[in-house]
C-alpha atoms as a PDB file:
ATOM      1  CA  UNK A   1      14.780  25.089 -14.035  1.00  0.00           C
ATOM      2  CA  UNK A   2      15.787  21.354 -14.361  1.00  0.00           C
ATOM      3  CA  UNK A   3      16.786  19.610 -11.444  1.00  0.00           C
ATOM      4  CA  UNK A   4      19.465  16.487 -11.130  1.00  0.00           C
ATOM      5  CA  UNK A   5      17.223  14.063 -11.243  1.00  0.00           C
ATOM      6  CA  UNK A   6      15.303  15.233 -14.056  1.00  0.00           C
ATOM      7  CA  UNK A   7      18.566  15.298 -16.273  1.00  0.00           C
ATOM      8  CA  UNK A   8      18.945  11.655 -14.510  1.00  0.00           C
ATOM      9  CA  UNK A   9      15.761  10.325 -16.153  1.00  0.00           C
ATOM     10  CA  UNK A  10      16.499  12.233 -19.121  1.00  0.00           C
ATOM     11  CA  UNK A  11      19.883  10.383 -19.629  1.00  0.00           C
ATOM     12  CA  UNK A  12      18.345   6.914 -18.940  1.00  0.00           C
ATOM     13  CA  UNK A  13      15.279   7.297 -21.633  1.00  0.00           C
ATOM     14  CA  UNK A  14      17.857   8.510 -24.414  1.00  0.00           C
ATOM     15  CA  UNK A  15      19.696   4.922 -23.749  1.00  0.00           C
ATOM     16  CA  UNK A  16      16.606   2.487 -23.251  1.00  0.00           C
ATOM     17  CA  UNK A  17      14.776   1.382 -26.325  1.00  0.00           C
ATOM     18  CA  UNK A  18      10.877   2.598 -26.787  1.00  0.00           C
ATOM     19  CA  UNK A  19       9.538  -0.574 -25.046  1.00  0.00           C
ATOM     20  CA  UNK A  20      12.313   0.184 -22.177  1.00  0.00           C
ATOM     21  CA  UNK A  21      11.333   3.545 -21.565  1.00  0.00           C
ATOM     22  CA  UNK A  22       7.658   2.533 -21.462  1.00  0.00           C
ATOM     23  CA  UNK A  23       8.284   0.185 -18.833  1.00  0.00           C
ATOM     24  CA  UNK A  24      10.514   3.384 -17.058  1.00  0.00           C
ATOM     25  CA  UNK A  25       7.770   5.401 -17.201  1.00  0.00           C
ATOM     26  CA  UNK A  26       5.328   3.297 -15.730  1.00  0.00           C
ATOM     27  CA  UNK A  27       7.320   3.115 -12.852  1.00  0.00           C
ATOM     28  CA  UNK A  28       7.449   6.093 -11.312  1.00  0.00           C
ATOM     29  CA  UNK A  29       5.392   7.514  -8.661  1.00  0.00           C
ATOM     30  CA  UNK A  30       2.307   6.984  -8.314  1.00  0.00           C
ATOM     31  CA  UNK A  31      -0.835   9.061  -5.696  1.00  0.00           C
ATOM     32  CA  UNK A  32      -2.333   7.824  -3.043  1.00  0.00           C
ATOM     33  CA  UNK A  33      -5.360   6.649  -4.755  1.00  0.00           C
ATOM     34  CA  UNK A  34      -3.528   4.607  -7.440  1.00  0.00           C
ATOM     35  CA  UNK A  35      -1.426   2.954  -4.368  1.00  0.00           C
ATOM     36  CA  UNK A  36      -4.504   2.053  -2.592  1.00  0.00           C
ATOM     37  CA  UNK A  37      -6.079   0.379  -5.493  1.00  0.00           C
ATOM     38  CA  UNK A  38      -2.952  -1.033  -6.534  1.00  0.00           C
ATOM     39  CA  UNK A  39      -2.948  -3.074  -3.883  1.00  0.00           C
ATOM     40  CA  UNK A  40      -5.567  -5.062  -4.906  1.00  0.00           C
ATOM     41  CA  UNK A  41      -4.192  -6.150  -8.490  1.00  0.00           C
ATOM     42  CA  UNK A  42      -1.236  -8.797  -8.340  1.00  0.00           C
ATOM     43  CA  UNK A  43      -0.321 -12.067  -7.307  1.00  0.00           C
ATOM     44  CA  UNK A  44      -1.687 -11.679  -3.460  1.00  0.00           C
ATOM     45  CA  UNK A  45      -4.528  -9.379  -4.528  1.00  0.00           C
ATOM     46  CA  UNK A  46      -7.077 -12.558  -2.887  1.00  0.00           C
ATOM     47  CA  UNK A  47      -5.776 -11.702   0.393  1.00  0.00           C
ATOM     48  CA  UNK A  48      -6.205  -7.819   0.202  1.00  0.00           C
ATOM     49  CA  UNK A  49      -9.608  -8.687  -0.521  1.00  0.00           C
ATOM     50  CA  UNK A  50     -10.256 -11.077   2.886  1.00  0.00           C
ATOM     51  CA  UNK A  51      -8.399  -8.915   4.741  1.00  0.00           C
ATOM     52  CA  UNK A  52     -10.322  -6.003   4.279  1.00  0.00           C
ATOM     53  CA  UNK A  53     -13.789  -8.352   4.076  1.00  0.00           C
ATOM     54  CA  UNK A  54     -12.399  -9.124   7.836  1.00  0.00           C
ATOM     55  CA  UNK A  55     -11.397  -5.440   8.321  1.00  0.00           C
ATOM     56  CA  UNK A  56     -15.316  -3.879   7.320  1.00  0.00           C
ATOM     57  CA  UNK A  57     -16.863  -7.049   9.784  1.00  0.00           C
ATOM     58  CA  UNK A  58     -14.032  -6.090  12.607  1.00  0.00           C
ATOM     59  CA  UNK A  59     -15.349  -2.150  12.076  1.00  0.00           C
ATOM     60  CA  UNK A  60     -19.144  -3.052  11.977  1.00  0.00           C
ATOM     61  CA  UNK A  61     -18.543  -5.005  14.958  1.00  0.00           C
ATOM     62  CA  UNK A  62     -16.696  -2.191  16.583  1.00  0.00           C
ATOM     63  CA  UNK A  63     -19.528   0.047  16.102  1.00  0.00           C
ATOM     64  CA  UNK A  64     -22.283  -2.784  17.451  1.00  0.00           C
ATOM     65  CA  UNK A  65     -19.989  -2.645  20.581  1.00  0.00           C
ATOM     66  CA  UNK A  66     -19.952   0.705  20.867  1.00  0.00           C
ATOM     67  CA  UNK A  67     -24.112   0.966  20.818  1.00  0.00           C
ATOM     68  CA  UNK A  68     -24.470  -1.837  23.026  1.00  0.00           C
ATOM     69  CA  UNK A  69     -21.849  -0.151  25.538  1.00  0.00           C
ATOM     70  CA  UNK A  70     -24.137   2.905  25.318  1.00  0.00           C
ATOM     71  CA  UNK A  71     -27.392   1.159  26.418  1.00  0.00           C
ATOM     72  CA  UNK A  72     -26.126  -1.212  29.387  1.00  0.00           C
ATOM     73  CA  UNK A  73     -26.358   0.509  33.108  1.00  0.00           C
ATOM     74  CA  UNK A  74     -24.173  -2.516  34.339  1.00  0.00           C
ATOM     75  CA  UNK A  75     -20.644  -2.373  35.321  1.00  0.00           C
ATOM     76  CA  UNK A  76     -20.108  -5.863  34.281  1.00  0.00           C
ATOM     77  CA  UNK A  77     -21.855  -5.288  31.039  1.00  0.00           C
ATOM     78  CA  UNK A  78     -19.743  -1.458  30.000  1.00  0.00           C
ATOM     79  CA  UNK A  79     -16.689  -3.456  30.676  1.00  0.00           C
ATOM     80  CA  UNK A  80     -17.487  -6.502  28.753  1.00  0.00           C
ATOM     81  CA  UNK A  81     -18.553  -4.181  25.754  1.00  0.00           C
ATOM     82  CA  UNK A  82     -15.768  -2.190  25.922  1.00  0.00           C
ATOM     83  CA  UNK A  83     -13.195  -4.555  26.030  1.00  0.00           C
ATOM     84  CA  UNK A  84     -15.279  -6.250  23.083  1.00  0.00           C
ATOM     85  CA  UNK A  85     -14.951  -2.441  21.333  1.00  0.00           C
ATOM     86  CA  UNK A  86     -11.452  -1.877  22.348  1.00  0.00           C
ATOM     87  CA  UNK A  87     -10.068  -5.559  20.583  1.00  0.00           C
ATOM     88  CA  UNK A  88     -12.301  -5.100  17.374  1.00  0.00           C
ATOM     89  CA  UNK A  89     -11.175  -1.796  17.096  1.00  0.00           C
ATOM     90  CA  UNK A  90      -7.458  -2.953  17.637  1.00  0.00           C
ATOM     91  CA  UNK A  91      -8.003  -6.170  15.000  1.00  0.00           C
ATOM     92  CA  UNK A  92      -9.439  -3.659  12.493  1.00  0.00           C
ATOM     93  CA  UNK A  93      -6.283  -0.725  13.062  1.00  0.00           C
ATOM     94  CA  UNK A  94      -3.784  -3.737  12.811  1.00  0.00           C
ATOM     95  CA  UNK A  95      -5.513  -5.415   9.227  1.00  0.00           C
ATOM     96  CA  UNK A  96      -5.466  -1.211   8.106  1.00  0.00           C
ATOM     97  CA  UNK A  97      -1.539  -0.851   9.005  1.00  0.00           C
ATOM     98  CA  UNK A  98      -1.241  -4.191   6.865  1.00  0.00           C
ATOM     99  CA  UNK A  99      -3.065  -2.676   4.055  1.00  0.00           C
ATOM    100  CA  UNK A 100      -0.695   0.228   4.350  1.00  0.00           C
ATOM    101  CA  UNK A 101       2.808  -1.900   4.853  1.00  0.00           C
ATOM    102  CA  UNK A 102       1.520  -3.100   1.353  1.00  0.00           C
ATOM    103  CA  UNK A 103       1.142  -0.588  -0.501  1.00  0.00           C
ATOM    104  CA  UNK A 104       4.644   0.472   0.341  1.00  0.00           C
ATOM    105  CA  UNK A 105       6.157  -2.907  -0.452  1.00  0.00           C
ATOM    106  CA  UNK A 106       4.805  -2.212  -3.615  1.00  0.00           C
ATOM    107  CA  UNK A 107       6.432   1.230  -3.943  1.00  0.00           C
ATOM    108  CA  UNK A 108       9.731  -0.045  -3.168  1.00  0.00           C
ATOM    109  CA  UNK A 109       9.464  -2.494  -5.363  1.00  0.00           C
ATOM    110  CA  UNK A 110       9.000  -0.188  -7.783  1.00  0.00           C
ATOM    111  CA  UNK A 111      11.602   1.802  -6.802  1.00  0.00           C
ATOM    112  CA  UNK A 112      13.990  -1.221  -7.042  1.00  0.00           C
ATOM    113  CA  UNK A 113      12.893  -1.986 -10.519  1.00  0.00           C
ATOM    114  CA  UNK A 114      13.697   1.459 -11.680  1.00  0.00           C
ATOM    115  CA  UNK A 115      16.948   1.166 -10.452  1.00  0.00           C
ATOM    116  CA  UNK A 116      17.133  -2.120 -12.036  1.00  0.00           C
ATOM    117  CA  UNK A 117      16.777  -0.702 -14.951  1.00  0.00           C
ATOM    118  CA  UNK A 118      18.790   2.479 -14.674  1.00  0.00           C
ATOM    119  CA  UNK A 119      21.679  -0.282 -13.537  1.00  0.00           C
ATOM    120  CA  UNK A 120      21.324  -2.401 -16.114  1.00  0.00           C
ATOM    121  CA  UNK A 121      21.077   1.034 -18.643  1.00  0.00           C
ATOM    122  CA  UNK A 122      24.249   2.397 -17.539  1.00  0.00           C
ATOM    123  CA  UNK A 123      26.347  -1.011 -17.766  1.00  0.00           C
ATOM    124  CA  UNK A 124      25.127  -1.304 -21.617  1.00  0.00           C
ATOM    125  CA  UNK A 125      26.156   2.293 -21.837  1.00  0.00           C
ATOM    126  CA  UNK A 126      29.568   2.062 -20.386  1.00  0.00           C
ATOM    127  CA  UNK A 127      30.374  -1.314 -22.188  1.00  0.00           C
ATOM    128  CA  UNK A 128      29.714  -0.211 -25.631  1.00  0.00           C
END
């Protein structure tokens, strides 16, 4: 059984021309693993790259913290490594959730592309 939006998409390929409904069909959704990868192609794909560089050494430090915080017997010395844990651990969650916020800037661009397209589809329809 077709749904709306199916007949949608239907409606919008019979009006676009071949290379049109290429583009259209590149466009729509994509999984998780081509949205995590897609964030590193593109314009700002050089600062994906240092981010997560600065992510891995923020993690690895994390986990240095976390053995050193392990062997002290020192009051002073648990709370200096844990504090040390706790903001690498922070640094590294806050570069992830920008990693993330991308790859959903990239789906709603996307998004606002294909309606775009299904805009500028419909207005050629309606004034011919």
């Amino acid at each position: 059984m077709k749904t709306k939006m199916e007949d949608i998409d239907q409606l919008i390929k019979e009006t676009l021309t071949e290379e049109e409904a290429k583009f259209y069909d590149e466009l729509d959704e994509q999984n998780l693993w081509h949205m995590i990868f897609g964030i590193f192609r593109g314009k700002n794909s050089w600062i994906v790259y240092l981010m997560s560089i600065v992510q891995v050494i923020f993690f690895g430090f994390f986990i240095y913290c976390a053995i050193q915080f392990f062997k002290v017997e020192a009051t002073n010395e648990l709370i200096k490594w844990g504090v040390f844990g706790t903001i690498s651990l922070m640094a590294s969650s806050m570069l992830k959730l920008f990693s993330w916020m991308q790859m959903d800037k990239k789906a709603i661009i996307r998004e606002i592309k294909r309606l775009e397209l299904q805009v500028s589809s419909l207005s050629g329809k309606i004034s011919e």
